[in-house]
Every structure is written in structure tokens, then in C-alpha cells.
Protein backbone atom coordinates (compact mmCIF):
# COMPACT_ATOMS: atom_id res chain seq x y z
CA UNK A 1 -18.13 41.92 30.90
CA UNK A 2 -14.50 41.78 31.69
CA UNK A 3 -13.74 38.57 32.35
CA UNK A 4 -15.88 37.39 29.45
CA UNK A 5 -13.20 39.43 27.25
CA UNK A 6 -10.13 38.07 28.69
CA UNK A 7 -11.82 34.18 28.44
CA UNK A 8 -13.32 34.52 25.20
CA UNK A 9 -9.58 33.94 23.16
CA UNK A 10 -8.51 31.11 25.69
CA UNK A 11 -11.78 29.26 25.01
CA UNK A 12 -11.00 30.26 21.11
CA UNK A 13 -7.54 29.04 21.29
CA UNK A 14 -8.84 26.05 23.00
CA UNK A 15 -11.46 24.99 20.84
CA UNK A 16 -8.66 25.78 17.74
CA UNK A 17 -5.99 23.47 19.49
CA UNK A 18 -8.86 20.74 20.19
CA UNK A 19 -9.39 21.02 16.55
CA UNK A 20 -5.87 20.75 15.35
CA UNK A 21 -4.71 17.99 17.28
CA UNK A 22 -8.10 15.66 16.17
CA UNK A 23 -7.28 16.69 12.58
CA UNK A 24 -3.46 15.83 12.87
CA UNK A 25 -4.72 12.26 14.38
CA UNK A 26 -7.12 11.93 11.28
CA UNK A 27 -4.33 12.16 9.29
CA UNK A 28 -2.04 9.53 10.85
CA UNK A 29 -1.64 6.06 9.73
CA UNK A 30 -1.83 3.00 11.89
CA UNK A 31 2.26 3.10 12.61
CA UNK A 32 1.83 7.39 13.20
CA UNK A 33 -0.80 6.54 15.61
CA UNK A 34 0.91 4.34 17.83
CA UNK A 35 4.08 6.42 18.11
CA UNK A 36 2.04 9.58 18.98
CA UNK A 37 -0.07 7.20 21.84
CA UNK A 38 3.24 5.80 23.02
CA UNK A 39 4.61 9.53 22.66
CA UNK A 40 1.59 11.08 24.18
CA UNK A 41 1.35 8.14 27.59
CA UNK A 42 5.10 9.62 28.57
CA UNK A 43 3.34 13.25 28.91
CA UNK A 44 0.26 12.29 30.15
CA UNK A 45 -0.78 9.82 33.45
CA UNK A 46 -4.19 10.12 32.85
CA UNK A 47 -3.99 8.50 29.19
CA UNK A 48 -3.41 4.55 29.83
CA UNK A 49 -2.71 2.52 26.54
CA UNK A 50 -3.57 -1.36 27.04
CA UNK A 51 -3.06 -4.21 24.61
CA UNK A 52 -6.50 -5.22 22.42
CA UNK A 53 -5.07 -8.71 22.54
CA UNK A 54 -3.99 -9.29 18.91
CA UNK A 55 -0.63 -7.38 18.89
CA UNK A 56 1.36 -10.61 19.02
CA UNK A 57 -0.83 -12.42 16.30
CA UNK A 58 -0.74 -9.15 13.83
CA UNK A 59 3.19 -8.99 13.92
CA UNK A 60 3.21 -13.16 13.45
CA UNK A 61 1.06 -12.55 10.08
CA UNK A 62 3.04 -9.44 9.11
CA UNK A 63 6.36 -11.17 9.37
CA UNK A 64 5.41 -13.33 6.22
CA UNK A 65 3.54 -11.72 3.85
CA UNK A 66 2.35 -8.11 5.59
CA UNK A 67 6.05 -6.48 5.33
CA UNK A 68 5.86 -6.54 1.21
CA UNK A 69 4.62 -3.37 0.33
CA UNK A 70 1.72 -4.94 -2.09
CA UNK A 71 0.73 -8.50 -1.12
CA UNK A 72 -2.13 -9.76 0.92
CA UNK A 73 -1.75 -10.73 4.87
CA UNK A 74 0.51 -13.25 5.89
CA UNK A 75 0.05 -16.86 6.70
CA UNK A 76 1.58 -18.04 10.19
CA UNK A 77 5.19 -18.92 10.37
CA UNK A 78 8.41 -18.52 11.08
CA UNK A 79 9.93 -15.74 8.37
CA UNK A 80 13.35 -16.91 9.23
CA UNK A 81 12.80 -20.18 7.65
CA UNK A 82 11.66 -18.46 3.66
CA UNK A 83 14.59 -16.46 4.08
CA UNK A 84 16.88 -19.36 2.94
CA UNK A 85 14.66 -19.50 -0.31
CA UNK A 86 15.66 -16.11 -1.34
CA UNK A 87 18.71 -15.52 -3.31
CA UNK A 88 21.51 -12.80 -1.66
CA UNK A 89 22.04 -10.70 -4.63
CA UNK A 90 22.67 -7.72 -2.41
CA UNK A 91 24.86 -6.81 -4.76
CA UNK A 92 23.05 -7.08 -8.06
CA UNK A 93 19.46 -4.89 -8.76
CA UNK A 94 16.75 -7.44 -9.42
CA UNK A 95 16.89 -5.37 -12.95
CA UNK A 96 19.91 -6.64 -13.59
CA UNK A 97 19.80 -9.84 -12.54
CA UNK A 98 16.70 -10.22 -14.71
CA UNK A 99 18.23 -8.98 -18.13
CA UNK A 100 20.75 -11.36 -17.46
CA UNK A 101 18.89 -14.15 -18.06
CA UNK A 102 17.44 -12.48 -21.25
CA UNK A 103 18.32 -14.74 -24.04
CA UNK A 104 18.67 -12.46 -28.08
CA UNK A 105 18.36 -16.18 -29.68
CA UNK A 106 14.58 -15.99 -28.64
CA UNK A 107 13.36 -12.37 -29.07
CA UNK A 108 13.81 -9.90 -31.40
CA UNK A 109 15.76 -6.65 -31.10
CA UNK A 110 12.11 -5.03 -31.08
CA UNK A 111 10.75 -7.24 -28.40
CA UNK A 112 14.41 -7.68 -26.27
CA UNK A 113 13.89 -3.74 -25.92
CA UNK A 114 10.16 -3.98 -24.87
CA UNK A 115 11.07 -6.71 -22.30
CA UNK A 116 13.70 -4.40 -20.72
CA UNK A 117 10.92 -1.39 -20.72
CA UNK A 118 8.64 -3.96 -18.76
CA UNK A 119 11.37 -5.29 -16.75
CA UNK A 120 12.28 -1.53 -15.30
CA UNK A 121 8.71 -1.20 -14.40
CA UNK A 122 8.95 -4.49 -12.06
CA UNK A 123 8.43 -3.19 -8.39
CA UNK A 124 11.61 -3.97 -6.91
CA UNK A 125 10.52 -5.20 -3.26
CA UNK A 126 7.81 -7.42 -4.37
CA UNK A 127 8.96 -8.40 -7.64
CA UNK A 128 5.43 -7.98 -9.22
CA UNK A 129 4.22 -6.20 -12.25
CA UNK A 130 1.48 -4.25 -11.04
CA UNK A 131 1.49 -2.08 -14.30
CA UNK A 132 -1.81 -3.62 -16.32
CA UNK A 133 -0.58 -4.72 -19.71
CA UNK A 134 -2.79 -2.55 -21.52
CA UNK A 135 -1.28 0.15 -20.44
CA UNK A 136 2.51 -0.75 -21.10
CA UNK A 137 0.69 -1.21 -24.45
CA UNK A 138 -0.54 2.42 -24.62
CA UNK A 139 2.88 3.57 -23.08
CA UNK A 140 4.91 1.94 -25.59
CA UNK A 141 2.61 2.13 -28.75
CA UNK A 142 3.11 -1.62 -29.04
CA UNK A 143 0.19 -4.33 -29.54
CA UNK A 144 -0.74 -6.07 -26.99
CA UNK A 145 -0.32 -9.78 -28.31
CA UNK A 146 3.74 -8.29 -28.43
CA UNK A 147 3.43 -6.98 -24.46
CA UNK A 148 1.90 -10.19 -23.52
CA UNK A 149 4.41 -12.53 -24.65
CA UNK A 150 7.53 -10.26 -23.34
CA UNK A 151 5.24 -10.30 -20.02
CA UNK A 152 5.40 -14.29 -20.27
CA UNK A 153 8.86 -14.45 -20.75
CA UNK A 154 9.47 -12.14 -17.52
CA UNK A 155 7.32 -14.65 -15.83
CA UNK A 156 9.69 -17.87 -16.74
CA UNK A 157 12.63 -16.17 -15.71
CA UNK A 158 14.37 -16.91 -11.89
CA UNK A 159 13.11 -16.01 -9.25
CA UNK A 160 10.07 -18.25 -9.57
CA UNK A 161 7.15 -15.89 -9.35
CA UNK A 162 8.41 -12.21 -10.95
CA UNK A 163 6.22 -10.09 -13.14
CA UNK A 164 3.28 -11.72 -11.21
CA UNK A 165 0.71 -9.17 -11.09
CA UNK A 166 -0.87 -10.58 -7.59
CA UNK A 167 0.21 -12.39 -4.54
CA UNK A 168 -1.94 -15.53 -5.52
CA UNK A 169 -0.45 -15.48 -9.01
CA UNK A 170 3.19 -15.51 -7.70
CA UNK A 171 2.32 -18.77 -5.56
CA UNK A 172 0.65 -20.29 -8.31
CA UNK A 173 3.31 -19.59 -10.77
CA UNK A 174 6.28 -21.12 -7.97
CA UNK A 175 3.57 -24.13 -7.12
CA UNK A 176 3.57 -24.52 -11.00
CA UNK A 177 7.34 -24.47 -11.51
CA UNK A 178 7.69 -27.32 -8.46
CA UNK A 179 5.08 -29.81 -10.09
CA UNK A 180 2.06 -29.15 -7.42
CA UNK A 181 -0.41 -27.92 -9.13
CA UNK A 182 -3.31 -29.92 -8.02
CA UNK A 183 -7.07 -28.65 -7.98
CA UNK A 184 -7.01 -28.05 -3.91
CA UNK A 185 -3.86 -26.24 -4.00
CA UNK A 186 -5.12 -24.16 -6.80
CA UNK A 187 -8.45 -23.11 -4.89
CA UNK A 188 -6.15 -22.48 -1.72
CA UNK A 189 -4.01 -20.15 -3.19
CA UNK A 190 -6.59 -18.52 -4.71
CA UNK A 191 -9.78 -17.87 -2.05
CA UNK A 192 -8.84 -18.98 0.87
CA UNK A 193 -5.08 -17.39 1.85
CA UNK A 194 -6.68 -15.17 3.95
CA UNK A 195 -8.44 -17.76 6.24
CA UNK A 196 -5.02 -19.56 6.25
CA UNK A 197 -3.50 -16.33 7.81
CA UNK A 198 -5.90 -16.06 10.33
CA UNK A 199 -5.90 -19.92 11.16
CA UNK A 200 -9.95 -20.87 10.48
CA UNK A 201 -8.60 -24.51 9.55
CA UNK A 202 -12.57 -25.77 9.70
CA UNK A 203 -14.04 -23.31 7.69
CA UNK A 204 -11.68 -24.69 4.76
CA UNK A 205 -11.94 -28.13 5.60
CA UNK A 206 -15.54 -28.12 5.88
CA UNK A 207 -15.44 -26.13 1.96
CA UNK A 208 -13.15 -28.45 0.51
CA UNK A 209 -13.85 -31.89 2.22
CA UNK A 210 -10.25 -31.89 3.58
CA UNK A 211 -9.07 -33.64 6.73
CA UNK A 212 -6.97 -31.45 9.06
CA UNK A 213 -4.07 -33.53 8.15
CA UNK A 214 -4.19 -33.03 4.49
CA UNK A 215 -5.25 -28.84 4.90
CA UNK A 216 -2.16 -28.57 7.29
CA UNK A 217 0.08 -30.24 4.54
CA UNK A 218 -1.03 -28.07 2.02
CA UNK A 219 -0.37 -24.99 4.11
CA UNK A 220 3.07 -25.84 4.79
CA UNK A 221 4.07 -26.17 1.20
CA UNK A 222 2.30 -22.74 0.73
CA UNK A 223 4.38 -21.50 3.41
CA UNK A 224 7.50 -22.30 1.95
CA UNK A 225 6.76 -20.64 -0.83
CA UNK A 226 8.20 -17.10 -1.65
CA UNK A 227 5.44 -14.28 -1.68
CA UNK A 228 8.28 -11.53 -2.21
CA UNK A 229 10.44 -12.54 -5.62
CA UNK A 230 11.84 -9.68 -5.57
CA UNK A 231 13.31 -9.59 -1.90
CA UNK A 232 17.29 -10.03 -1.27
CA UNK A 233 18.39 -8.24 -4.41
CA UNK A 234 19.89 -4.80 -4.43
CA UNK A 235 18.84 -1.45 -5.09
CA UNK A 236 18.10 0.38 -1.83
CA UNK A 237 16.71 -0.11 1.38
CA UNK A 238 13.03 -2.14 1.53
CA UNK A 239 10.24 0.12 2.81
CA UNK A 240 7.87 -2.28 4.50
CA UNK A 241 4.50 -1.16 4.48
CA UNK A 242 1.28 -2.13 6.87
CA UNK A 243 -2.12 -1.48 5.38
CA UNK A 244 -4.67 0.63 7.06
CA UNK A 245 -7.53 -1.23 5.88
CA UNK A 246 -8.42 -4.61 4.44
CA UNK A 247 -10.81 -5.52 2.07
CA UNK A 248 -11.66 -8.90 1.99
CA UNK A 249 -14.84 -11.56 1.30
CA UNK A 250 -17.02 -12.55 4.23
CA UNK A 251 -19.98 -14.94 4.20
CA UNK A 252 -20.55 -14.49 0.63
CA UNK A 253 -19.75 -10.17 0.25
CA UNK A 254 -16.93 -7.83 0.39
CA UNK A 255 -16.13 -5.54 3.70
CA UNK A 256 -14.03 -3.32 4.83
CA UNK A 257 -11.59 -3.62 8.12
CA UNK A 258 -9.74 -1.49 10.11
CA UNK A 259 -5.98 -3.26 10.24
CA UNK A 260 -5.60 -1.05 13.77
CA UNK A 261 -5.60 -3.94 16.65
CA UNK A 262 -1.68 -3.86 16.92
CA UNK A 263 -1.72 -0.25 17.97
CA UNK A 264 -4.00 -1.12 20.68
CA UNK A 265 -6.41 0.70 23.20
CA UNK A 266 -6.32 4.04 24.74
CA UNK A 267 -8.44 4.73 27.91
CA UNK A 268 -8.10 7.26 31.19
CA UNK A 269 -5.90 5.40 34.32
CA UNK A 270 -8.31 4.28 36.94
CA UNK A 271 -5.62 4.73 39.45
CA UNK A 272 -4.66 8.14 38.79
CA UNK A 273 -8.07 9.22 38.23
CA UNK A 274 -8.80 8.70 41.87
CA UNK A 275 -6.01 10.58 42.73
CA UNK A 276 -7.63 13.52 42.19
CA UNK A 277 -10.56 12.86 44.88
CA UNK A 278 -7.80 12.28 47.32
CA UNK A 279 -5.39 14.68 45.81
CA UNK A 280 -5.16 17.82 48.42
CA UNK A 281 -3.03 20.30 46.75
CA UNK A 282 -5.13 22.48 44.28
CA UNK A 283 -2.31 22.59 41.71
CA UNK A 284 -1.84 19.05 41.38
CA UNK A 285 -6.22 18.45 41.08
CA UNK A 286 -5.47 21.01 38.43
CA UNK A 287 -2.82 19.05 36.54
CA UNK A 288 -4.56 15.92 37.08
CA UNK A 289 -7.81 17.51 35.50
CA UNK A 290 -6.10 19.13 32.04
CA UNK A 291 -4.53 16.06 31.63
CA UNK A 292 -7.37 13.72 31.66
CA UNK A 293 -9.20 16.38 29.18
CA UNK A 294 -6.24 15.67 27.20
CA UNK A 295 -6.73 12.23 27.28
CA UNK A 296 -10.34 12.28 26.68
CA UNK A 297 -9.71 14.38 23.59
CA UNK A 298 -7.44 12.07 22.42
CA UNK A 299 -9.45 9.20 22.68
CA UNK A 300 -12.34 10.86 21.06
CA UNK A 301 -10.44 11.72 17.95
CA UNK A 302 -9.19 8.24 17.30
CA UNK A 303 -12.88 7.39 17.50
CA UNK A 304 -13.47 10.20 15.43
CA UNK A 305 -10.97 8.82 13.39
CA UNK A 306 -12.08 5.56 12.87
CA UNK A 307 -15.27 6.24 11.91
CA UNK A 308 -14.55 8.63 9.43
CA UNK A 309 -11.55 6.30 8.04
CA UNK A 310 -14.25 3.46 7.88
CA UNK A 311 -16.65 5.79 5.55
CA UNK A 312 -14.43 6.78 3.44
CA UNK A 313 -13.39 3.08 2.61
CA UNK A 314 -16.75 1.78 2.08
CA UNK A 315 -17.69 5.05 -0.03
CA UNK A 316 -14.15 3.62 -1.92
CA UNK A 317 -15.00 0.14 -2.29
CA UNK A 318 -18.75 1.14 -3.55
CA UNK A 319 -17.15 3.43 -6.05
CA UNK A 320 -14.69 1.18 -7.03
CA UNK A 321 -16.25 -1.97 -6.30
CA UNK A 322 -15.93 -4.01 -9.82
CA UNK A 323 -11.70 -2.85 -9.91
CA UNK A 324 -11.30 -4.22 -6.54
CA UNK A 325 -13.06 -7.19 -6.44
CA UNK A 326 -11.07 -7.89 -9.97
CA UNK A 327 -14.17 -7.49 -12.22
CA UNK A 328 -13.33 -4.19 -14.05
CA UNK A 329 -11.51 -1.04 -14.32
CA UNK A 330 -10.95 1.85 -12.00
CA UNK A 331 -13.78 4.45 -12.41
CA UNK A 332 -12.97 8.11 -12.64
CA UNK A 333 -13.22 9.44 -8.99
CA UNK A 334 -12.12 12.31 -6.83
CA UNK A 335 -12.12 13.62 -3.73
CA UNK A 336 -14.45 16.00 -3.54
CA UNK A 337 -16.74 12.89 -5.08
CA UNK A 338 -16.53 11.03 -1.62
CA UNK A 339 -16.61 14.33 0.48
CA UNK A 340 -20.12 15.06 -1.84
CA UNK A 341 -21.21 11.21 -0.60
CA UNK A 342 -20.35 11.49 2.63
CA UNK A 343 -21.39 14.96 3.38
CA UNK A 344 -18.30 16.17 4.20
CA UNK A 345 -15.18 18.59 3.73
CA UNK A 346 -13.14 17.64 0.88
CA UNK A 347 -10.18 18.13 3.34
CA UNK A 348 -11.65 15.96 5.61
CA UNK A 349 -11.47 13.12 3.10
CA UNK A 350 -7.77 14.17 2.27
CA UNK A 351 -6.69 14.14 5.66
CA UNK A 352 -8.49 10.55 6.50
CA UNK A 353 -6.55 8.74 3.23
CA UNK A 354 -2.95 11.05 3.47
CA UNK A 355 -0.17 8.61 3.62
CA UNK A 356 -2.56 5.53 4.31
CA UNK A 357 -2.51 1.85 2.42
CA UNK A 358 -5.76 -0.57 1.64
CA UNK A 359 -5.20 -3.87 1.26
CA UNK A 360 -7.37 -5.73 -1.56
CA UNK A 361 -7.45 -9.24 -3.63
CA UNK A 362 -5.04 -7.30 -6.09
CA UNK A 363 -2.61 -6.56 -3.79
CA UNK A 364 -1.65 -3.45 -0.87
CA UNK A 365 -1.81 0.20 -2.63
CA UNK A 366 -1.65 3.30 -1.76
CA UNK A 367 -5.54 4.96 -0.88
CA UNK A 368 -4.40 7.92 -3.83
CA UNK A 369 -3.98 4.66 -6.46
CA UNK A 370 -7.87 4.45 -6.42
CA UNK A 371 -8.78 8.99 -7.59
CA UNK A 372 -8.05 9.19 -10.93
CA UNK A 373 -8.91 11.77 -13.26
CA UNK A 374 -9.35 11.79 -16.99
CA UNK A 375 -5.83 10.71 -17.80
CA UNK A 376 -6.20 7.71 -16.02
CA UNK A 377 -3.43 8.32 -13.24
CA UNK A 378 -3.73 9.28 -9.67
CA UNK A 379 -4.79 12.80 -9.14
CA UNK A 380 -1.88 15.24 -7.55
CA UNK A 381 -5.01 15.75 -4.47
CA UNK A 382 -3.59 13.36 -2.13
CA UNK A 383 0.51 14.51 -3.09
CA UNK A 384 1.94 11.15 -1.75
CA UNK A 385 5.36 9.77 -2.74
CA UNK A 386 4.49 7.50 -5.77
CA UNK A 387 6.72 4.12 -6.41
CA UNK A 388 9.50 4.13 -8.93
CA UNK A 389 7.43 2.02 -11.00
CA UNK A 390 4.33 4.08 -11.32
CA UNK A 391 6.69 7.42 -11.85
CA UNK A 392 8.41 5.79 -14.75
CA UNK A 393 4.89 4.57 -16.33
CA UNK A 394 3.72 8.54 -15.78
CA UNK A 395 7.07 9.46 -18.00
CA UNK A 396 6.69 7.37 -20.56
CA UNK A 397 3.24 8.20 -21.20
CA UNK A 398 4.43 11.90 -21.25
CA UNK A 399 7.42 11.26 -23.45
CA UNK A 400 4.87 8.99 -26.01
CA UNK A 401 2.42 12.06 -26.05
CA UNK A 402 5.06 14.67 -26.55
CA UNK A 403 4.99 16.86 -29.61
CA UNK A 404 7.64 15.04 -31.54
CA UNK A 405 8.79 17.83 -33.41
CA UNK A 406 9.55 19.86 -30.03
CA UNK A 407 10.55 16.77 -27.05
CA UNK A 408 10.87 17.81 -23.47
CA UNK A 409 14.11 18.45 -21.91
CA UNK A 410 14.50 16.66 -18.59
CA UNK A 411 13.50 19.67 -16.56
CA UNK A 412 10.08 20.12 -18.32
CA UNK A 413 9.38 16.51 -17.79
CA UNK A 414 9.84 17.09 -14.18
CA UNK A 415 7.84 20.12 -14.47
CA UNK A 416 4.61 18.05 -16.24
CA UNK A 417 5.50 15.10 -13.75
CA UNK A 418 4.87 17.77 -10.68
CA UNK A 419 1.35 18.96 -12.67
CA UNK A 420 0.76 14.51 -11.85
CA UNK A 421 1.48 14.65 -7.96
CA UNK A 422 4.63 13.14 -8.50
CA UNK A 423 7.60 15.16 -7.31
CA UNK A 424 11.47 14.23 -9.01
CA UNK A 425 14.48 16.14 -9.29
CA UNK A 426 15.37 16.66 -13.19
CA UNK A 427 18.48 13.98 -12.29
CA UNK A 428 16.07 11.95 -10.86
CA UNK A 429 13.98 12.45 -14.35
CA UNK A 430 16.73 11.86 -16.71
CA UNK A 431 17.80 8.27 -14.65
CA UNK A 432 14.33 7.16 -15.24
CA UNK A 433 14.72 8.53 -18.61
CA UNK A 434 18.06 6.43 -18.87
CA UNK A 435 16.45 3.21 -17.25
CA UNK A 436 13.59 3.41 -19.62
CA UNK A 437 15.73 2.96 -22.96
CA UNK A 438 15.11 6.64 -23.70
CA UNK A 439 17.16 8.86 -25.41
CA UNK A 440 17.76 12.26 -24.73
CA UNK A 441 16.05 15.76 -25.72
CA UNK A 442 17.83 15.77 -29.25
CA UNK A 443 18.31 12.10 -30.08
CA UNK A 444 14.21 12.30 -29.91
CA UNK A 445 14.01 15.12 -31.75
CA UNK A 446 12.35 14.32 -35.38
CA UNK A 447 13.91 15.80 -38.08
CA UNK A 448 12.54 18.85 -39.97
CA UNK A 449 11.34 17.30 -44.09
């Protein structure tokens, strides 16, 4: 009776760590993952990492088009060669450069200050305007017909393909602009990039009656093309972002992938398993036997992982299915709606889409883009960093539903931002503020009749 006292916390603790480390693995993304493996295989014999086989043709894809932070996967080729067709305007924020070109002969003061709103809500890596027009129209309390055309004249300015809302809108816009705009090229750009990334040259040709020839032709003029606008301007260090998961059309219906082949395998070493037949010292059996448990809990989690990741996504894409595939709106949706579905932990679903990407037709966002509550902007649940372009859209929406009579001060507005998910500093608030074309606490302030 004892010895079942002294074993019963080690077996406790044991079963607690086991637990911890499979829920800090659920919580990793893809690039988290491989670090802690690679991390992990300098600790541990037992645990042997191998290559799936695809490493070298993921990073190939991802040089192109993967690195952007919202576009699709990348076609093949060599990134080195699109960098020429990007301007270096290191110096100069793609903001800047933009009003530059801004011409007060053709708008009026009303509209030149509505373009400058939309311009500042232009993701800076990508170059896209991933804000729906609608709601710049709500933000602004300006009719659509007025957001539209500002959003047109964004969309004729330098560099070709800015204030596209999509990958396959920025290549049509730049195929436009260089006089190829042909019926093939169109239908390329717009269904079949993805088969072009992954090199099934016969399942197009056999769609669109092309020779090889003529596909290959088109691809390399689609390859030249720029799918970041936005890239080589100032403004701060790029964060380059690889989805988790990738929604895309197969044989006629949308599915959901795992984008995990680059971080490879993870299985127990044959070779130092049998040491521990041969081994004759106790001690190192011992070591050899704790650290393929290790290994074996390890593996299990990232299976454990997986499948839970994989759930959640197609619970996502059922819920969300018409916003995704571009047919509607996002629905209202939750968390604790997809741990109800799935009959799970609502923390469980937190943990599997913390910090984690999905790539769709629209573009790559952030798993937290898709739970939205009745305001219509991500719910604070999932507490990642938003973009600078989604922050500013959540401040003007507060600042246009303010009490006019009583305005925010800077600190409040970072105060009702935090109540959002979305964490800034008041000085972070007021250069948003400042960026936005909006005045301070008492220049908003409506006067008393």
C-alpha cells in the first residue's frame, strides 16, 4: 500500500506532462512543428525525422507565390527572376507612393479623401484590398457607387495589380494592362493556377484543348507576372506566412489539405532501437527506453494533431462553405459552435486554429478571420495579432459609431479595440487615427446647439 502511494503522483505527473506536451503540439503551426521535431531529434536518439519527399518541391512553390501572406500557392520558378519586375522603393511606403500618383483634376475633395481612407487600408505586403467594399461603405458612411469608383481608381494606379482583392484578380488586372487578355489566359488565371503550381500540364491541356507547347507559353507569361504589388516598397520588415491548410477544388468539390509535407516524418531509429536488446548496462536500457516513450508520444500527438486540425477545417469549410468558395458572406460562427459539432472542448478547437493560416480561392487568412460574432468582426476567442489593415477597419467602425456628442480619446479606443481581440498601444491608436484622416478627440467633438 506503500509503494502504490509514492507511484500514484509520478504516474499523475506523468499522465499531466503527456498531456501538456500533446496540447502544446496541437497548438503549433506547420513552421512551430518542425523547429520543436528538429529541437526535440538533438535530445532524443530514439526520435528519427526523415524527409516525406516533397520538401524540395513545397519550398520551389513557396518561393513564388506561398511567401505573400494572402495569395494562393505558387507556380514553379525561379523567384529571382520576378524580382527585377518589382520596383525598389525601399524608401517610400507603398501608401505614399500610391497618393502620389493621385491626380485632384479627377476627383473631388470628397472622393480624394475617401481614396486615401481606402488606400491606408491596402495590405502593405501583398498590395491587395482585402477589405469588402461594402464595408469601407459602412465604415465611412459613403455610398457604395462613390467606394467603387475610388476602388477603380486604386486599381489603375502603378504597380499593375494594387487594390486587387484576390491573387487571380491581380494577374488578370497586370495581363490586362500588357494587352493579353485572351479567353485561355483568362480561364488559367482563374481555375486552374493551382494545377499550374503543382505541374498537372495534361489535366489542363486535356480541359482546354491546348498543346503542351501553347500551355507552357501561357505559364511563362503568368510567371512573369507579379502576384505581390505591394512587395519592394517600404514600411517594415515582410512577414512571410505558410498556410496550414489548403482549400482547393478536386474532381468537381471542395477539400481540405494539410500543407504539412515540408516538415516531414517522425518515426523511432531502427538502429538505436536495437541497441537496447544488445545494450548491457541497465542505465543505458533505461535511457534508451524513456526516450523512445518520448518519441512515441510525440509521434502520437502530431497524429493526434492532424486529425483534429483536419476536423476542425472541414467543420470550417461546411460552416462557411458559400464565403469560401466565393458564393456568399461569412456566417456568424464561434468556437464553441465547432467544439458543439465536433464533440469536443472548446479549448481544444482554440488550441488546433491558435496562430494557424488556411489558404482559400480568396486568398491566405488567418483561421480567427472565419468566427465572427454579431458585429461582423473576428471574435477576441482566438487573441491573434490582427493586420494593420483589419485594425484600422475595426477603428473606424468604432470612431463612425461613437456618440458624437462625447468621441473617444485615443486611450478608450484602445480600450474598445482590446474588447475586439485586437491589442494596440494608445500611440499605436492615435497613428492609425492619424493615417486614417481622423481628427482628434476635440476636433470630432460636435458642438453643443
Amino acid at each position: 500500500m506503500d509503494v502504490s502511494r509514492l507511484q500514484l503522483p509520478k504516474q499523475t505527473q506523468k499522465l499531466c506532462q503527456q498531456q501538456s506536451d500533446s496540447l502544446k503540439i496541437l497548438a503549433m503551426n506547420n513552421i512551430e512543428l518542425k523547429e520543436f521535431l528538429q529541437a526535440e531529434q538533438m535530445e532524443n536518439p530514439m526520435l528519427e525525422l526523415y524527409d516525406a519527399g516533397t520538401e524540395a518541391d513545397v519550398f520551389a512553390v513557396g518561393s513564388w507565390l506561398l511567401s505573400s501572406g494572402r495569395v494562393s500557392p505558387a507556380l514553379p520558378g525561379n523567384d529571382e527572376e520576378n524580382l527585377s519586375e518589382i520596383p525598389d522603393r525601399s524608401g517610400d511606403s507603398l501608401s505614399d507612393y500610391l497618393k502620389s500618383q493621385i491626380s485632384s483634376s479627377e476627383l473631388s475633395p470628397d472622393e480624394l479623401k475617401l481614396l486615401c481612407f481606402i488606400i491606408d487600408l491596402v495590405d502593405t505586403d501583398t498590395g491587395f484590398l482585402t477589405i469588402p467594399v461594402k464595408e469601407i461603405s459602412y465604415l465611412t458612411n459613403v455610398k457604395i457607387d462613390a467606394v467603387v469608383k475610388c476602388v477603380l481608381y486604386l486599381r489603375s494606379m502603378e504597380p499593375a495589380g494594387v487594390g486587387a482583392d484576390s491573387l487571380e484578380q491581380c494577374l488578370l488586372i497586370q495581363a490586362e494592362r500588357a494587352g493579353r487578355n485572351d479567353k485561355v489566359l483568362t480561364e488559367l488565371i482563374k481555375y486552374y493556377l493551382e494545377d499550374i503550381a503543382e505541374r498537372r500540364y495534361k489535366k489542363i491541356s486535356d480541359a482546354l484543348h491546348l498543346s503542351r507547347q501553347q500551355l507552357l507559353s501561357y505559364v511563362e507569361f503568368i510567371k512573369s507576372l507579379n502576384p505581390r504589388p505591394g512587395r519592394g516598397f517600404g514600411g517594415g520588415e515582410a512577414e512571410y506566412i505558410t498556410p496550414d491548410v489548403i482549400v482547393s477544388r478536386a474532381c468537381g468539390k471542395w477539400e481540405i489539405f494539410l500543407n504539412d509535407s515540408f516538415v516531414g516524418g517522425a518515426g523511432i531509429s531502427r538502429l538505436y532501437k536495437s541497441y537496447i536488446e544488445s545494450a548491457q548496462d541497465e542505465n543505458v536500457r533505461k535511457y534508451l527506453r524513456e526516450k523512445i516513450s518520448r518519441a512515441k508520444l510525440i509521434i502520437k500527438s502530431i497524429e493526434q494533431r492532424r486529425n483534429t486540425l483536419q476536423k476542425v477545417s472541414d467543420c470550417i469549410l461546411e460552416k462557411q462553405y458559400d464565403f469560401i468558395t466565393g458564393a456568399g458572406e461569412l456566417k456568424k460562427m464561434s468556437l464553441g459552435d465547432i467544439a458543439d459539432e465536433l464533440g469536443v472542448h472548446c479549448s481544444t478547437v482554440s488550441r488546433a486554429v491558435k496562430g494557424k493560416y488556411l489558404q482559400t480561392p480568396k486568398g491566405v487568412c488567418s483561421f480567427k478571420y472565419f468566427f465572427i460574432g454579431k458585429t461582423g468582426r473576428s471574435l477576441p476567442e482566438t487573441s491573434e495579432a490582427y493586420s494593420a489593415a483589419e485594425a484600422k477597419a475595426a477603428l473606424g467602425e468604432i470612431i463612425n459609431s461613437e456618440n458624437k456628442n462625447s468621441p473617444l480619446s485615443d486611450s478608450a479606443l484602445s480600450k474598445e479595440l482590446d474588447k475586439r481581440g485586437i491589442a494596440l498601444s494608445r500611440r499605436t491608436v492615435s497613428k492609425y487615427r492619424l493615417s486614417l484622416g481622423i481628427p482628434n478627440t476635440a476636433e470630432r467633438k460636435c458642438p453643443l446647439i
